[in-house]
Protein backbone atom coordinates (compact mmCIF):
# COMPACT_ATOMS: atom_id res chain seq x y z
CA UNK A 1 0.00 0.00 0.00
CA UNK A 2 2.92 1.96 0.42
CA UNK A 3 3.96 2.19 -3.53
CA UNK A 4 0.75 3.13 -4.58
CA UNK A 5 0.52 6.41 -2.58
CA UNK A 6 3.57 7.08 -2.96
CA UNK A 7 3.02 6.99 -6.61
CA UNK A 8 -0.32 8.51 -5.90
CA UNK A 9 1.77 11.54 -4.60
CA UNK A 10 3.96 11.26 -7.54
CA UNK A 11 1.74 11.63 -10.08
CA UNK A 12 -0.01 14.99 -8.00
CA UNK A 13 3.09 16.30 -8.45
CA UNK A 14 3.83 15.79 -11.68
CA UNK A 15 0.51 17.04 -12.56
CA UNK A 16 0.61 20.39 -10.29
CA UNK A 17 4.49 20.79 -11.10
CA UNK A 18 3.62 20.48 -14.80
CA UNK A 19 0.50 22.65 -14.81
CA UNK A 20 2.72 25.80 -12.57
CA UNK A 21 5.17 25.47 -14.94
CA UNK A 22 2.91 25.89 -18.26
CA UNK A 23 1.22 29.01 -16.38
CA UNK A 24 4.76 30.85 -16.09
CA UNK A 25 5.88 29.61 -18.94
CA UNK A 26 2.79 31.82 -20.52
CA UNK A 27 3.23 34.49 -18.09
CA UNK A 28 6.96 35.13 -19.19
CA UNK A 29 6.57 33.93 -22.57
CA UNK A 30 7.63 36.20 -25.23
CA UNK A 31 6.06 34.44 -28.37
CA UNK A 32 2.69 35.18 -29.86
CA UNK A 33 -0.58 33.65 -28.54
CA UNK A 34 -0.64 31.30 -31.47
CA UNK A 35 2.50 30.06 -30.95
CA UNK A 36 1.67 29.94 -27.08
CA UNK A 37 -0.99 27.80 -27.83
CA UNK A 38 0.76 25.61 -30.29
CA UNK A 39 3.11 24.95 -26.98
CA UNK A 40 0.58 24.61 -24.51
CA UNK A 41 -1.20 21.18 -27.20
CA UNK A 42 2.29 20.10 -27.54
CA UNK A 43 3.32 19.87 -23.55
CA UNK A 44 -0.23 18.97 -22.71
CA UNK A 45 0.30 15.88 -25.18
CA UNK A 46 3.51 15.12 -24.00
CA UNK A 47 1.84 15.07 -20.04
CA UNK A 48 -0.58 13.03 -21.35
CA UNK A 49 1.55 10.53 -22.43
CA UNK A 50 3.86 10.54 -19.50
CA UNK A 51 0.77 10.00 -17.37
CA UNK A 52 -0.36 7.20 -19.53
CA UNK A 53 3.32 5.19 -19.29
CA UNK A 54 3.24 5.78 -15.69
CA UNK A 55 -0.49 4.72 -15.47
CA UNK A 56 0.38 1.56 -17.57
CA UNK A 57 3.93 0.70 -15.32
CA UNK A 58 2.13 1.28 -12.20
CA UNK A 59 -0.75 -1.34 -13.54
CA UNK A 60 1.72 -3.71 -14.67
CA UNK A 61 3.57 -3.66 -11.59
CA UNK A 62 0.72 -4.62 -9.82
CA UNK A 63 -0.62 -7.36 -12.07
CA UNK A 64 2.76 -8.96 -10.93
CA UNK A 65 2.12 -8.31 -7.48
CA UNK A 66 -0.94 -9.65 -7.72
CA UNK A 67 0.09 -12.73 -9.85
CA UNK A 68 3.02 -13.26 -6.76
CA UNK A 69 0.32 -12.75 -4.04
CA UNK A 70 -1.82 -15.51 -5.93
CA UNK A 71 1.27 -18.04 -6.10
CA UNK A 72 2.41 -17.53 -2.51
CA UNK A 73 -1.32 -18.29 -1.21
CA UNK A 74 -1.73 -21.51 -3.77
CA UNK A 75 1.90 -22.25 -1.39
CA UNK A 76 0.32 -21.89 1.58
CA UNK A 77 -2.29 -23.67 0.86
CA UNK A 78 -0.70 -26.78 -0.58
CA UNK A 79 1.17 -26.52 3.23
CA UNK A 80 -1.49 -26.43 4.79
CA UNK A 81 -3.13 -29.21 3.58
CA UNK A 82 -0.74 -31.03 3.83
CA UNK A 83 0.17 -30.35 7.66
CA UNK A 84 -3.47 -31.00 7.80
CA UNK A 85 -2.94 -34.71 6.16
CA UNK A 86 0.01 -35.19 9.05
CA UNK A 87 -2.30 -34.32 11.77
CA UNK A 88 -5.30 -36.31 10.86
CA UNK A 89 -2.89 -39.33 10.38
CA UNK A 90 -0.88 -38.55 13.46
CA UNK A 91 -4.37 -39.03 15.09
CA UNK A 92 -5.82 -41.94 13.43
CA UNK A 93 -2.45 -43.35 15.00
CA UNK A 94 -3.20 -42.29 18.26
CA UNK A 95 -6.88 -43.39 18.49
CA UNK A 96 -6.22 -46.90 17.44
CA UNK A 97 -3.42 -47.16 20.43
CA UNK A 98 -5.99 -46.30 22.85
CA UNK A 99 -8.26 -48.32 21.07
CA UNK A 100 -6.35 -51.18 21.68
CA UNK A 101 -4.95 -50.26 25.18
CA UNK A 102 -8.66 -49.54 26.16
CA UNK A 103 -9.34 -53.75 24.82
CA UNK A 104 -6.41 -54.97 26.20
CA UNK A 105 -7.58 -52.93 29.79
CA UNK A 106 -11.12 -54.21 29.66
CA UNK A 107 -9.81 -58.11 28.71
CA UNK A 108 -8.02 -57.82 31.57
CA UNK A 109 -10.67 -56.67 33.74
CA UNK A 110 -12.97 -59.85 32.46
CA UNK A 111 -10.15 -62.38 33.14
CA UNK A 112 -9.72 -60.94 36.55
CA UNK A 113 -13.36 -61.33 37.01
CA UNK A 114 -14.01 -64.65 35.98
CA UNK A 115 -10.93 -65.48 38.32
CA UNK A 116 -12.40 -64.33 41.44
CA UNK A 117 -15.51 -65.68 40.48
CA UNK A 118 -14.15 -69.62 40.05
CA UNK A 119 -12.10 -68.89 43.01
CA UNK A 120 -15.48 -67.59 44.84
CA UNK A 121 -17.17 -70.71 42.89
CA UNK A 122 -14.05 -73.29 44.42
CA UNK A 123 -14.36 -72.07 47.95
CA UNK A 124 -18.26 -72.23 48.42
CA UNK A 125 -17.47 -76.07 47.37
């Protein structure tokens, strides 16, 4: 945001700087008022174009500031979704561990169950 007002100010400039110098160039100027306005078509041409080529540089430099915006963001992106891969697998990981701890756990529990209860079962006998 920074380039384009300082090529806002720029082109204010060049414009009011262009425009003070045409009105003392007439002030001063010791030709007729024909030739005065033959001068005043041929620098107001010549600002035209210079406004133009700076019009057209300033779009082109931000097509490719746009085009380098669009390619960084596609990057991020692409790392993101990736990262995004990692973590979901990282967690599939970690849900069947505790999946299995959690059967492993709860087999353990029944064994130790139907222990006491035969032991409970060969005492009563």
């Amino acid at each position: 945001m920074s380039d384009h007002d300082e090529f806002g100010a720029f082109l204010v400039g060049f414009v009011v700087g262009g425009l003070t110098g045409a009105v003392v160039a007439l002030l001063f100027a010791p030709q007729s008022g024909e030739e005065t306005r033959a001068i005043i078509k041929d620098k107001s041409i010549e600002l035209r174009d210079k406004a133009q080529v700076s019009a057209e540089e300033a779009f082109a430099r931000a097509e490719a500031l746009a085009a380098d915006a669009r390619l960084r963001a596609e990057e991020l992106t692409r790392e993101a979704r990736i990262r995004a891969e990692e973590l979901a697998h990282d967690a599939r990981i970690r849900v069947e561990q505790l999946t299995d701890d959690v059967r492993e756990r709860g087999k353990s529990a029944i064994d130790a169950v139907r222990k006491a209860k035969k032991g409970d079962e060969a005492a009563s006998a």
